[in-house]
C-alpha atoms as a PDB file:
ATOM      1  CA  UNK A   1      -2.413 -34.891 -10.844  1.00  0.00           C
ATOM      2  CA  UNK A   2      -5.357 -32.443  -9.547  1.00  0.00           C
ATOM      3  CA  UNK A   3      -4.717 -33.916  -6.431  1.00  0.00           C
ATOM      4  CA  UNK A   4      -0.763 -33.060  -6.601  1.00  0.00           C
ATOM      5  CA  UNK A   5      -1.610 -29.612  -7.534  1.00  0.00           C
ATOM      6  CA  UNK A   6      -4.431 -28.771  -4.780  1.00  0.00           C
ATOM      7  CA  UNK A   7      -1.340 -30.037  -2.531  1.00  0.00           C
ATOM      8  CA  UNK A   8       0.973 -27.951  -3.988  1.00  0.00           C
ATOM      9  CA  UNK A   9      -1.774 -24.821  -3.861  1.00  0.00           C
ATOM     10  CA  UNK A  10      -2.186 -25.102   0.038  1.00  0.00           C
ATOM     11  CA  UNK A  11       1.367 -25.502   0.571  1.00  0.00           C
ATOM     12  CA  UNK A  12       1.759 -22.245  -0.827  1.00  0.00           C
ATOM     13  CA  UNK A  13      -1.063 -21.055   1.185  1.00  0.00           C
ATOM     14  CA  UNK A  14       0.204 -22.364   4.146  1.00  0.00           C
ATOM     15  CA  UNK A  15       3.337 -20.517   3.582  1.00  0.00           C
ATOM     16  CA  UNK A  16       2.130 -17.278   2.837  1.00  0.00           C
ATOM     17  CA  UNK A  17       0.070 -17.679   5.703  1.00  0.00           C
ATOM     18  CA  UNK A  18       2.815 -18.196   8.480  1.00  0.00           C
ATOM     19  CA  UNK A  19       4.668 -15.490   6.765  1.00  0.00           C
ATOM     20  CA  UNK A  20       2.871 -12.546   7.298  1.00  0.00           C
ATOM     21  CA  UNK A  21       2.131 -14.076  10.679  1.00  0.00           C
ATOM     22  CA  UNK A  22       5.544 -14.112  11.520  1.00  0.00           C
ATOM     23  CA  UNK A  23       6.154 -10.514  10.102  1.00  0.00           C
ATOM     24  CA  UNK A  24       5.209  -9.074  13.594  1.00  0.00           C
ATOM     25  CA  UNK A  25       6.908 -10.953  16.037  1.00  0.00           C
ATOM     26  CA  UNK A  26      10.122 -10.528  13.604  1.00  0.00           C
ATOM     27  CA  UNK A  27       9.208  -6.862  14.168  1.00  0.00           C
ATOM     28  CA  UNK A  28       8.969  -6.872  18.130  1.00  0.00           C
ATOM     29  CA  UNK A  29      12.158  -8.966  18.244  1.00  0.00           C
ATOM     30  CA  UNK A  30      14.076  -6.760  15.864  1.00  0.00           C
ATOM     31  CA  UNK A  31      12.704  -3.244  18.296  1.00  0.00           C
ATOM     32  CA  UNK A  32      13.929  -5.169  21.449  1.00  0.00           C
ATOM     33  CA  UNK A  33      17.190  -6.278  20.221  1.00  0.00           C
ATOM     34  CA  UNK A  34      17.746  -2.774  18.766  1.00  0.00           C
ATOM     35  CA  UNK A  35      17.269  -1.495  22.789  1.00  0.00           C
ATOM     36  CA  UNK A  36      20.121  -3.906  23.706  1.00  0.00           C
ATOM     37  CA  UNK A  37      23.523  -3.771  24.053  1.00  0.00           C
ATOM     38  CA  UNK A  38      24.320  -6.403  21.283  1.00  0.00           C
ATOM     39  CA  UNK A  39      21.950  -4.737  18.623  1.00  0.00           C
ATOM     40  CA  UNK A  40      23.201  -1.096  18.663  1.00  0.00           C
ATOM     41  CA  UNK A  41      24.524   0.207  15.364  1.00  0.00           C
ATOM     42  CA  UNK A  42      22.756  -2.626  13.388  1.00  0.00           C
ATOM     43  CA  UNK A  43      19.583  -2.243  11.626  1.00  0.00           C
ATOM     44  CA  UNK A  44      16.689  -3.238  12.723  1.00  0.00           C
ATOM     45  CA  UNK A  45      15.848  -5.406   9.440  1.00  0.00           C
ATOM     46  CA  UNK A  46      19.301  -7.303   9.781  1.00  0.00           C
ATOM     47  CA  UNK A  47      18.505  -8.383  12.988  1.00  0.00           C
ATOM     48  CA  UNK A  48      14.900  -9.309  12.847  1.00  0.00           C
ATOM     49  CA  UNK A  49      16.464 -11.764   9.858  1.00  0.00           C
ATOM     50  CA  UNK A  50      18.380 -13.524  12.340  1.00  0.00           C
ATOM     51  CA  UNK A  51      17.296 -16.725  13.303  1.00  0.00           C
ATOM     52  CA  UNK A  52      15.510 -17.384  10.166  1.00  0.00           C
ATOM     53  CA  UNK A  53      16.496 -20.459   8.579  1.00  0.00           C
ATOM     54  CA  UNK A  54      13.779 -21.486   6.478  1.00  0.00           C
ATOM     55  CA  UNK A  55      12.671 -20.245   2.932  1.00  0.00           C
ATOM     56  CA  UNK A  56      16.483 -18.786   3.449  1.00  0.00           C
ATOM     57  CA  UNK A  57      17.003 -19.990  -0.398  1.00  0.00           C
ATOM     58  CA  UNK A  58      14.476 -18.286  -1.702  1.00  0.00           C
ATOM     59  CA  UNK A  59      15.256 -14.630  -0.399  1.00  0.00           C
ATOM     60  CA  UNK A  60      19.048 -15.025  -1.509  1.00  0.00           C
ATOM     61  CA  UNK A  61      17.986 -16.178  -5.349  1.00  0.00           C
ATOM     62  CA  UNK A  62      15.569 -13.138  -4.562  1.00  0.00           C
ATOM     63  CA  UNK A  63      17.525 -10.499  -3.267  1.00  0.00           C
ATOM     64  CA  UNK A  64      20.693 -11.077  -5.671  1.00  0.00           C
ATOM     65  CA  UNK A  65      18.805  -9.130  -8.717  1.00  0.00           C
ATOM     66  CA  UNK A  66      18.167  -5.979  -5.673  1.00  0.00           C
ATOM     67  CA  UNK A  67      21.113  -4.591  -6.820  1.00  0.00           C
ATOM     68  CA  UNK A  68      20.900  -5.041 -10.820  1.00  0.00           C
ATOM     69  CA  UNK A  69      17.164  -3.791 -10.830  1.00  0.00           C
ATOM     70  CA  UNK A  70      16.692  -1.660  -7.578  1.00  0.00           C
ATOM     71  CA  UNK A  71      12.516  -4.025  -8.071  1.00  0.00           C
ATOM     72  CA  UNK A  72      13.130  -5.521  -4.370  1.00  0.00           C
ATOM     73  CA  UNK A  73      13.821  -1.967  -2.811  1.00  0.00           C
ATOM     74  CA  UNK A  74      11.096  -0.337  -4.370  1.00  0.00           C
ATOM     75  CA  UNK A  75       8.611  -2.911  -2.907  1.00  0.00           C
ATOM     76  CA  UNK A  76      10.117  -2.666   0.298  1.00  0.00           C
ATOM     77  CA  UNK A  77       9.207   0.814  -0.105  1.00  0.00           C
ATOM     78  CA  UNK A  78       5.843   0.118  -1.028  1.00  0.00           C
ATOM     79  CA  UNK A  79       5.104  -2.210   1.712  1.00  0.00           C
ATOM     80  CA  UNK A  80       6.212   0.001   4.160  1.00  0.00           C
ATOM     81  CA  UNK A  81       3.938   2.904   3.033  1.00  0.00           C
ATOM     82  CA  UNK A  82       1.025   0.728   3.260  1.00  0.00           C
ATOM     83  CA  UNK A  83       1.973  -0.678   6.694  1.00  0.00           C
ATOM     84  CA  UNK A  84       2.568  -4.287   6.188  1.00  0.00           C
ATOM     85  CA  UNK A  85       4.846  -6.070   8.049  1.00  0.00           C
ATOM     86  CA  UNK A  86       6.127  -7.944   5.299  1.00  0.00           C
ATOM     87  CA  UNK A  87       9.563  -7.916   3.524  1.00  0.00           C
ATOM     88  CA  UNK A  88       9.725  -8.111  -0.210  1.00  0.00           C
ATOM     89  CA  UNK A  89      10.923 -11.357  -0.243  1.00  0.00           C
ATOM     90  CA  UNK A  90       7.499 -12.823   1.700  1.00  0.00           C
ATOM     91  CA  UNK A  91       5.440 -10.949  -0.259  1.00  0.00           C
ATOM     92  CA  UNK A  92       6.489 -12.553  -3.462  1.00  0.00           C
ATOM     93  CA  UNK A  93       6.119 -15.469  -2.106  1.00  0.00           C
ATOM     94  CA  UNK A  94       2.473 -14.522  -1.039  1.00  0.00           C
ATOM     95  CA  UNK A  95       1.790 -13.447  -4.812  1.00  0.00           C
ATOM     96  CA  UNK A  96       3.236 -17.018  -5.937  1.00  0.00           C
ATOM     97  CA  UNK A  97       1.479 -18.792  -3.562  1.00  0.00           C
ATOM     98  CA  UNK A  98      -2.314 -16.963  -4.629  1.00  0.00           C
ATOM     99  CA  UNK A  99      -1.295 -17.078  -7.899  1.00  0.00           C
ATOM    100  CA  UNK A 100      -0.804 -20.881  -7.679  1.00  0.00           C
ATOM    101  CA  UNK A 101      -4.091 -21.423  -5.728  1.00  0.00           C
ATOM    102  CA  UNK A 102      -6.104 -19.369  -7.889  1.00  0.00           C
ATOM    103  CA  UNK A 103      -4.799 -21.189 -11.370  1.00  0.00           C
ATOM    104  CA  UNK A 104      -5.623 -24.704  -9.893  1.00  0.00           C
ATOM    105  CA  UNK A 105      -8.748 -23.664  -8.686  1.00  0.00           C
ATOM    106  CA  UNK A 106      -9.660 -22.170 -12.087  1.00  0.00           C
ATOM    107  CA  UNK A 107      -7.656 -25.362 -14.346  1.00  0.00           C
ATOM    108  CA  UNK A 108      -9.573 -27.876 -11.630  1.00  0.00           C
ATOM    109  CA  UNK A 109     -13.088 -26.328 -12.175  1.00  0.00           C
ATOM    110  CA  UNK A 110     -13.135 -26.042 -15.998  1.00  0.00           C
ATOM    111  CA  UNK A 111     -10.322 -28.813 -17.413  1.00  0.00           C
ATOM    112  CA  UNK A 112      -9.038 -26.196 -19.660  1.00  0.00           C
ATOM    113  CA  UNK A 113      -5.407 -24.558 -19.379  1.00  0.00           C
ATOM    114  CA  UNK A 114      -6.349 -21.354 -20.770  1.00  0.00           C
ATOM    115  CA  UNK A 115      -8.841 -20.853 -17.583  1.00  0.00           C
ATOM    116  CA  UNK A 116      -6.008 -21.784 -15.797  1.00  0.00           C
ATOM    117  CA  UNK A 117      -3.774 -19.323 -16.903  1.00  0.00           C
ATOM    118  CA  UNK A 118      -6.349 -16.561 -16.221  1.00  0.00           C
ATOM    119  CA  UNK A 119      -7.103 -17.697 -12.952  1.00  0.00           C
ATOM    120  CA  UNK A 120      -3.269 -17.883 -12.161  1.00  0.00           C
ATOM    121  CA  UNK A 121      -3.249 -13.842 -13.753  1.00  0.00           C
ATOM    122  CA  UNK A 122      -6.310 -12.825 -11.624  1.00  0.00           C
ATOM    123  CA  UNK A 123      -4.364 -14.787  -8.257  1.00  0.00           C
ATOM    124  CA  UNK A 124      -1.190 -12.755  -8.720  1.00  0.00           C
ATOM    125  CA  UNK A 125      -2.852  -9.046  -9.421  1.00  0.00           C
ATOM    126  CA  UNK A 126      -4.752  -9.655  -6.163  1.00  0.00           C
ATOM    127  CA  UNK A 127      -2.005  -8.830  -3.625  1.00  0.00           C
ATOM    128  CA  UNK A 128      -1.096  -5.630  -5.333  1.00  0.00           C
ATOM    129  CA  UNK A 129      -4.042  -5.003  -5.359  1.00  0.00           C
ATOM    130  CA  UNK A 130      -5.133  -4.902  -1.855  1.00  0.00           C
ATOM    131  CA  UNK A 131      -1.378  -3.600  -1.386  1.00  0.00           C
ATOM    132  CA  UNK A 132      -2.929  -0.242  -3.106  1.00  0.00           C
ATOM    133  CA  UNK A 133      -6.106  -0.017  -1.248  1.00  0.00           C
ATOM    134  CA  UNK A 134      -4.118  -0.510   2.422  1.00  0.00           C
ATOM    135  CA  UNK A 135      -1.585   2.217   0.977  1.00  0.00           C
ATOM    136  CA  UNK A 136      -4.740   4.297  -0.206  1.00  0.00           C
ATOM    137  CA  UNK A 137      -6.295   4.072   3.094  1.00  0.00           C
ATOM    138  CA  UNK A 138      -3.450   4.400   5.172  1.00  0.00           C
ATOM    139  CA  UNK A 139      -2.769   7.620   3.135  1.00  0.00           C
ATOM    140  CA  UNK A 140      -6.473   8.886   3.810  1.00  0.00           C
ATOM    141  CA  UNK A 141      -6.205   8.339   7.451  1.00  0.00           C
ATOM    142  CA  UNK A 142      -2.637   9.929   7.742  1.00  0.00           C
ATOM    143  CA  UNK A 143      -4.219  13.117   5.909  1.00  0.00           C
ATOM    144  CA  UNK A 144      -7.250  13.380   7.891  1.00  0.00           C
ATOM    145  CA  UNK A 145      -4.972  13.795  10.999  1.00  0.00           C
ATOM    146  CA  UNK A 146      -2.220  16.349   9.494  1.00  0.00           C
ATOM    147  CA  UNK A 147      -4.427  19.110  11.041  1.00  0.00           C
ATOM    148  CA  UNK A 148      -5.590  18.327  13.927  1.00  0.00           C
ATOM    149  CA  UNK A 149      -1.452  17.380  14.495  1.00  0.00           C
ATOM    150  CA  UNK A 150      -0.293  21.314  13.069  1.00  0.00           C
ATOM    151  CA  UNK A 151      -2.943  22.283  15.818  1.00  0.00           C
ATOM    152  CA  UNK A 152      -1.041  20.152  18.581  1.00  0.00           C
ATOM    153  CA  UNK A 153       2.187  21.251  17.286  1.00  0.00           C
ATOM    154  CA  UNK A 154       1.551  25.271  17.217  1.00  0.00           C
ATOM    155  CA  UNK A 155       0.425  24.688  20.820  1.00  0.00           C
ATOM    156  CA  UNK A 156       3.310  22.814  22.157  1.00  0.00           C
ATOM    157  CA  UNK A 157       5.495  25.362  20.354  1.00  0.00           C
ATOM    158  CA  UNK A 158       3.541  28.511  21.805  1.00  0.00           C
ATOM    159  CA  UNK A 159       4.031  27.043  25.206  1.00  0.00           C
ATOM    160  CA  UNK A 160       7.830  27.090  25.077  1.00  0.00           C
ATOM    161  CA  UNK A 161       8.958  23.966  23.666  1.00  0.00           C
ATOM    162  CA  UNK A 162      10.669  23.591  20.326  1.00  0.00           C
ATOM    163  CA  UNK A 163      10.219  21.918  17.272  1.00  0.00           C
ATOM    164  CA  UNK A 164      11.548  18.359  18.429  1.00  0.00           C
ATOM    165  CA  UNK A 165       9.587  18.294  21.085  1.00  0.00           C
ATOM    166  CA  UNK A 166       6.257  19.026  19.462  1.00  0.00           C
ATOM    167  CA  UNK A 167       6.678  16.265  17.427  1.00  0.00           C
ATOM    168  CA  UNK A 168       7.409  14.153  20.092  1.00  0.00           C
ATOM    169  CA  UNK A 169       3.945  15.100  21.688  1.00  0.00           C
ATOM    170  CA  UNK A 170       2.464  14.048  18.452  1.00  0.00           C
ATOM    171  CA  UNK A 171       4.216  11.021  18.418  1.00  0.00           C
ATOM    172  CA  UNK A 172       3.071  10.416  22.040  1.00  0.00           C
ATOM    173  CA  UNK A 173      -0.399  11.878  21.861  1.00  0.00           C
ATOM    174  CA  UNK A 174      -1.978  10.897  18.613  1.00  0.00           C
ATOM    175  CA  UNK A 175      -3.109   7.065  17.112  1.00  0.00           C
ATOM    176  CA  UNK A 176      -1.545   5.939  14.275  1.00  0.00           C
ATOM    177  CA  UNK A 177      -0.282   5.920  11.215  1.00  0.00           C
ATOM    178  CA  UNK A 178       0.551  10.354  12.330  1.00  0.00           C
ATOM    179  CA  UNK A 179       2.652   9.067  15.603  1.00  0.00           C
ATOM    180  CA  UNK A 180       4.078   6.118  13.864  1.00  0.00           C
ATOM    181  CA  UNK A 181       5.620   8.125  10.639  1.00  0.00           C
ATOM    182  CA  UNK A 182       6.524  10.975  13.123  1.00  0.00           C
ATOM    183  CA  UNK A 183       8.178   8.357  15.909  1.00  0.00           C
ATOM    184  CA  UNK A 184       9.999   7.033  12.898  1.00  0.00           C
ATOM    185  CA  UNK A 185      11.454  10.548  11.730  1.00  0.00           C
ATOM    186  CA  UNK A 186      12.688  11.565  15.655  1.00  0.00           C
ATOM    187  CA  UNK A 187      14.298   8.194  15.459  1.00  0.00           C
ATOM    188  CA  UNK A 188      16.821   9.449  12.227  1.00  0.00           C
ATOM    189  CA  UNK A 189      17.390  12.788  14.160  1.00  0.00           C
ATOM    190  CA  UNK A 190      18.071  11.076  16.871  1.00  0.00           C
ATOM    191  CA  UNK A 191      20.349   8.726  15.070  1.00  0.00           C
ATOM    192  CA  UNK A 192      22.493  11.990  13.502  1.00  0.00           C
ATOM    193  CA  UNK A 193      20.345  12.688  10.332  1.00  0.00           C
ATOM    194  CA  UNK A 194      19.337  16.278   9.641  1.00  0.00           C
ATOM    195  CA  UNK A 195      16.101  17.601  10.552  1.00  0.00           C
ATOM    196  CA  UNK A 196      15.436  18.693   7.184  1.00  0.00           C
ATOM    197  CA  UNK A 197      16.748  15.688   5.304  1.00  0.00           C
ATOM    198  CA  UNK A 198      14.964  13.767   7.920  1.00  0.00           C
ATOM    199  CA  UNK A 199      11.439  15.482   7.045  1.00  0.00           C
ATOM    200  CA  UNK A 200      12.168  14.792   3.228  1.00  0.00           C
ATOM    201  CA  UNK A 201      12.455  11.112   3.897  1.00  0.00           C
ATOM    202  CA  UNK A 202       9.296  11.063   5.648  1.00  0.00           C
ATOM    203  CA  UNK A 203       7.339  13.369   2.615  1.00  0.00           C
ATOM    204  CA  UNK A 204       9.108  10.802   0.350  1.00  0.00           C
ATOM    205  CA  UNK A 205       7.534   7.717   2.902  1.00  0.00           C
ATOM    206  CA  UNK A 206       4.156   9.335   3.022  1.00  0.00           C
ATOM    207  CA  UNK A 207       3.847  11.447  -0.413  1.00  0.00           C
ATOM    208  CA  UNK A 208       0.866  13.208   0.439  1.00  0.00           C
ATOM    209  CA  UNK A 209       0.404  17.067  -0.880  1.00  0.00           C
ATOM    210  CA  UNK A 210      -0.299  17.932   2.580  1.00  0.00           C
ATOM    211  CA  UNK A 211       2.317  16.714   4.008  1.00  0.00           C
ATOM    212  CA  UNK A 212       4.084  18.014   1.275  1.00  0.00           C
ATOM    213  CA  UNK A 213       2.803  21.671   1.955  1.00  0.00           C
ATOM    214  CA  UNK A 214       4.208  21.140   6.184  1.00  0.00           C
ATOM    215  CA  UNK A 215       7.780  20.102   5.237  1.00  0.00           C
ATOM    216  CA  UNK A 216       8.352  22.685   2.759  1.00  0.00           C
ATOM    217  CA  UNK A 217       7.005  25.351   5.642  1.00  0.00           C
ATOM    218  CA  UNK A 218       9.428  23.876   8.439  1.00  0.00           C
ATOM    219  CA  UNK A 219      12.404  23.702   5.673  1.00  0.00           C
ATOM    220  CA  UNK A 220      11.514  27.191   4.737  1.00  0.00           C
ATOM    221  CA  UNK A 221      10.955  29.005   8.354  1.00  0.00           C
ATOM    222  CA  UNK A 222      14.196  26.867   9.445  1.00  0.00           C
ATOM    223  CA  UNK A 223      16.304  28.670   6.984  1.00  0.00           C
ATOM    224  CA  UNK A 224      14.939  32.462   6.935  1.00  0.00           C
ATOM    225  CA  UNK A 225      13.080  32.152  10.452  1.00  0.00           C
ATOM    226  CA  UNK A 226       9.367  33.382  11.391  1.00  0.00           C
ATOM    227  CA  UNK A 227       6.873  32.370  13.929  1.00  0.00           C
ATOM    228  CA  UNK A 228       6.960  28.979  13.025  1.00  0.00           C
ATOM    229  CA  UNK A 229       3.553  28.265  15.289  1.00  0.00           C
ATOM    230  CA  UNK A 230       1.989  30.970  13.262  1.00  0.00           C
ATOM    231  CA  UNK A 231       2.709  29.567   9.994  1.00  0.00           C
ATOM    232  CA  UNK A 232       1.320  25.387  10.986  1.00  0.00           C
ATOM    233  CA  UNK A 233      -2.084  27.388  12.166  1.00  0.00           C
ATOM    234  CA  UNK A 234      -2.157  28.615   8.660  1.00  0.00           C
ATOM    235  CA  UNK A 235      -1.452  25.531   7.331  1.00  0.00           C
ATOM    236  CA  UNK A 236      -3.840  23.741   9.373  1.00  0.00           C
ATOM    237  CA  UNK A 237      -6.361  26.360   8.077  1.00  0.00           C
ATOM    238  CA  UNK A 238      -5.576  25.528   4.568  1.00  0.00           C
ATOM    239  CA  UNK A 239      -5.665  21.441   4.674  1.00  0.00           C
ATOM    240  CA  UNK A 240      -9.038  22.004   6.619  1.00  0.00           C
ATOM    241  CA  UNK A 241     -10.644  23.946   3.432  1.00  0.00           C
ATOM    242  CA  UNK A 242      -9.134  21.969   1.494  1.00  0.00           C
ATOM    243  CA  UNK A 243     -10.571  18.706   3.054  1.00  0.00           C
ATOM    244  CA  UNK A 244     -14.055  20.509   2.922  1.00  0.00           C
ATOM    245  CA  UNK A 245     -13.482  21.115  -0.780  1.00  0.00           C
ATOM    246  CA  UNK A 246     -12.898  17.775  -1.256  1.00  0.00           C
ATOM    247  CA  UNK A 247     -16.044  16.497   0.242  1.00  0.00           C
ATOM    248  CA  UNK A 248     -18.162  18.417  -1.148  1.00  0.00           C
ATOM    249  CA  UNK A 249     -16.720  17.205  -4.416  1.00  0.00           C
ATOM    250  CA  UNK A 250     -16.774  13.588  -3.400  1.00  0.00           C
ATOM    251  CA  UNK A 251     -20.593  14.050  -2.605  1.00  0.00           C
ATOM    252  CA  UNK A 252     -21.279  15.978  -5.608  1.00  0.00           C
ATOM    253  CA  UNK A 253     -19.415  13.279  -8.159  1.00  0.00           C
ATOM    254  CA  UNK A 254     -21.173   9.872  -6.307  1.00  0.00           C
ATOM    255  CA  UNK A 255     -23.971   9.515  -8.700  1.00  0.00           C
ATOM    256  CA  UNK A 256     -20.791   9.337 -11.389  1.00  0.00           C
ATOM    257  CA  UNK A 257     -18.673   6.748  -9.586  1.00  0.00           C
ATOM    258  CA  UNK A 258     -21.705   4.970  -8.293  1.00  0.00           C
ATOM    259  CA  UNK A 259     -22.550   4.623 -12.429  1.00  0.00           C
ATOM    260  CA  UNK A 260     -19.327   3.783 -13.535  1.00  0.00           C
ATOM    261  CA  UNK A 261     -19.398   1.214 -11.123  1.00  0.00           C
ATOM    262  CA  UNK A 262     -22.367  -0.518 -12.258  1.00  0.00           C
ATOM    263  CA  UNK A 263     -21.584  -0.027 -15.461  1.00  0.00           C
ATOM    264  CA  UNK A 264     -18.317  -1.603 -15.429  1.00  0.00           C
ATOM    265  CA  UNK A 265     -19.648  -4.670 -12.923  1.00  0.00           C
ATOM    266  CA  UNK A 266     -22.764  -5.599 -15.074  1.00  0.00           C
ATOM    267  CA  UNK A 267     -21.019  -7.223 -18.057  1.00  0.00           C
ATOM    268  CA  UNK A 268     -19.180  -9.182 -15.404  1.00  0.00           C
ATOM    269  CA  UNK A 269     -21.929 -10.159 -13.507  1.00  0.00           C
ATOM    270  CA  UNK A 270     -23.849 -11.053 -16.370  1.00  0.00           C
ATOM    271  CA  UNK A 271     -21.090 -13.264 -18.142  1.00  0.00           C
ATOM    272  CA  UNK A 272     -20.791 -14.635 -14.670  1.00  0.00           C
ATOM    273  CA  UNK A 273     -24.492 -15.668 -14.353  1.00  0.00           C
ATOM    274  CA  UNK A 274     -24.289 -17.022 -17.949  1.00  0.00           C
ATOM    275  CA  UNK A 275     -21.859 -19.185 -17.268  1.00  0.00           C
ATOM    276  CA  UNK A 276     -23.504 -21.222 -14.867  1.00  0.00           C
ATOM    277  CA  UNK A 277     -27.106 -21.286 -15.756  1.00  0.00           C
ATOM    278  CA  UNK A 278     -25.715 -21.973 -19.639  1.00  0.00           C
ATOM    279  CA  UNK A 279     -22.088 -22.516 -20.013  1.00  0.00           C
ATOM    280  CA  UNK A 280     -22.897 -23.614 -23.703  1.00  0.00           C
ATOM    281  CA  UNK A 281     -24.329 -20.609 -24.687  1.00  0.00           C
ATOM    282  CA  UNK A 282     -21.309 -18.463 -23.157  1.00  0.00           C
ATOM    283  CA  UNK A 283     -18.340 -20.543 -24.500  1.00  0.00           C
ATOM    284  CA  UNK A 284     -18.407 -19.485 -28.185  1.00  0.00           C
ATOM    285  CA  UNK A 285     -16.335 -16.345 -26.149  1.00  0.00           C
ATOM    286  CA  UNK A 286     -13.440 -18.724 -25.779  1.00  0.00           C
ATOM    287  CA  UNK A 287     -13.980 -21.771 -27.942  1.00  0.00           C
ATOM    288  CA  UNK A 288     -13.684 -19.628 -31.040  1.00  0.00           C
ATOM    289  CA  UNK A 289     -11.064 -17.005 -32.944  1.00  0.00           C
ATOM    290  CA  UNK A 290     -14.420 -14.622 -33.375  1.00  0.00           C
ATOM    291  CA  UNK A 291     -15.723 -14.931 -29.845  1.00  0.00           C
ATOM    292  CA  UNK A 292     -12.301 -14.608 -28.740  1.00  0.00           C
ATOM    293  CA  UNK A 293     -11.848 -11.367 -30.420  1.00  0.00           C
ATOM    294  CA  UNK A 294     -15.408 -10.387 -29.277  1.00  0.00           C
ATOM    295  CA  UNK A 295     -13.949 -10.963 -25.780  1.00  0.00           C
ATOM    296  CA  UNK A 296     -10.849  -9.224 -26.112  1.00  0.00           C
ATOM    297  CA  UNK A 297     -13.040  -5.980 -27.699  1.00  0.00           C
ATOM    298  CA  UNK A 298     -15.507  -6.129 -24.695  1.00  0.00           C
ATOM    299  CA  UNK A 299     -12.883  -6.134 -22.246  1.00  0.00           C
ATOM    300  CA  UNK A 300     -11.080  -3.411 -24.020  1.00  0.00           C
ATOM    301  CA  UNK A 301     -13.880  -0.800 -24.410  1.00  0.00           C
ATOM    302  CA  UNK A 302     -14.586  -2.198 -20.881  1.00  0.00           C
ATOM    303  CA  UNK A 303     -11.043  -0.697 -19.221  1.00  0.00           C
ATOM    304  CA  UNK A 304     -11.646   2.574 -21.597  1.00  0.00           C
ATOM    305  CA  UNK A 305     -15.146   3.262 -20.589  1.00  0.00           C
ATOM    306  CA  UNK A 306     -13.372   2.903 -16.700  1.00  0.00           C
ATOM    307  CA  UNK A 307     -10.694   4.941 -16.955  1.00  0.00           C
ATOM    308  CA  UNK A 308     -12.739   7.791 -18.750  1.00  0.00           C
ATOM    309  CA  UNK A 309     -15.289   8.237 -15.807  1.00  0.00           C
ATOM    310  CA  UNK A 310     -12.694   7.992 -13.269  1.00  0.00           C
ATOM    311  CA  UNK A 311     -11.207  10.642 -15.400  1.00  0.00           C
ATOM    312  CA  UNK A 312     -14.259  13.089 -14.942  1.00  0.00           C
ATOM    313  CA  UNK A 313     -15.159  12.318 -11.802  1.00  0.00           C
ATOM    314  CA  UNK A 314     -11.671  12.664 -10.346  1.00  0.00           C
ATOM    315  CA  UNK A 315     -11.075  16.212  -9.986  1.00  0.00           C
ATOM    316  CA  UNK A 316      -8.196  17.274  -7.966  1.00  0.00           C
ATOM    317  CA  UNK A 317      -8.046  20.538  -5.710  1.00  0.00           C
END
């Protein structure tokens, strides 16, 4: 039976794996059949589907709850503002798949059901996990370029050229994720969508204050007018101080996240250590109602004592 179930765990492995290795050549193919003749007026996401034939059960018993619950769309939306090439659909089956691994893993190593379950818990909160650190990242790096893009932009707009085409030099000019989110809004205006709506949509994509701060500028000086170069060098001026302000913070509030995190790694560590010099010792914490409670209490107090020094140590400018 272990033996079925290790099977079973790299199968799902091996799926998940040649998934999000696929994601990018369904990506190229859908941007070069998009250029043809025979792609225009489709999306791009219908036609990098085509072709696809296995795993095609799955994403229709999938994707026929999208429009009951709206769950599918919003993790399309999440994937995309973290950068992964995946669809919904394959990242489920990613979670499953970890999930799976992890609870055999954990049920194989200890013979007992209720490891497996947590093991299986821990496997499926991994993905969405790293999904928010690349989406936290990706946000960080798309911030630290807003100004350094206003600056580009005011130029290209002092020199003649109009709004459009400044962000077309951005798109051209700077590295990723700035010229990819920008490439992606010229695309709608190209395509017929407003300027304005298409600048919401990519505040919505993003949701960054700074960003936030630009399209509310442009929206503004589009309507009533103004020197719109004049106004993205004061913007620029104000993310800059603002990213200043923010380091100074983050340098001034390290000695509190550096704490909580040893604070909230030690019992961990320690239960860890227990359990292999002296797994005796440690399982009264899940052998019995009182050490069960025990456990429950110490990882309670645990997430509190957490989320209260992330709460003073975040402090928002």
């Amino acid at each position: 039976m272990v033996i079925l179930f290790v099977f079973l765990a790299c199968l799902f492995a091996g799926l998940a794996l040649w998934e999000t290795f696929e994601a990018k050549r369904r990506l190229l193919a859908a941007r070069l059949e998009g250029l043809t003749a025979a792609g225009a007026g489709k999306l791009p996401v219908a036609e990098g589907a085509k072709g696809r034939q296995g795993l095609q059960w799955l994403r229709s018993s999938i994707t026929s709850f999208r429009p009951a619950l709206g769950l599918m769309k919003r993790l399309d939306a999440e994937l995309s503002r973290a950068d992964i090439l995946l669809r919904a659909e394959e990242f489920l089956l990613a979670v499953c798949g970890v999930a799976f691994l992890f609870g055999v893993a954990s049920y194989a190593m200890t013979q007992r059901l209720a490891a497996g379950v947590v093991g299986a818990a821990i496997g499926a909160a991994l993905p969405y996990i790293l999904l928010r650190r690349a989406q936290v990242r990706r946000l960080h790096a798309f911030n630290a370029q807003i100004a350094d893009a206003l600056v580009v932009m005011a130029n290209t707009l002092r020199a003649g050229f109009g709004f459009l085409q400044a962000m077309e030099v951005v798109r051209r000019e700077m590295p990723p994720p700035i010229s990819k989110e920008f490439g992606q809004a010229l695309a709608e205006m190209n395509l017929g969508i407003a300027t304005e709506e298409a600048l919401m949509n990519l505040s919505r994509r993003i949701k960054s204050d700074d960003l936030d701060l630009v399209v509310t500028a442009v929206v503004i000086q589009r309507t009533v007018g103004g020197n719109l170069a004049s106004v993205l060098d004061t913007i620029a001026e104000t993310i800059r101080e603002r990213v200043r302000i923010k380091g100074e913070i983050r340098a001034l509030t390290a000695q509190g996240r550096i704490s909580g995190l040893v604070i909230g790694l030690l019992p961990v560590g320690l239960a860890l250590l227990l359990f292999f010099i002296s797994p005796g010792y440690i399982s009264f914490l899940w052998s019995t109602p009182t050490g069960m409670m025990l456990a429950g209490i110490a990882v309670g107090t645990e997430i509190l004592g957490a989320l209260m020094i992330k709460k003073i140590v975040n402090i928002k400018v």
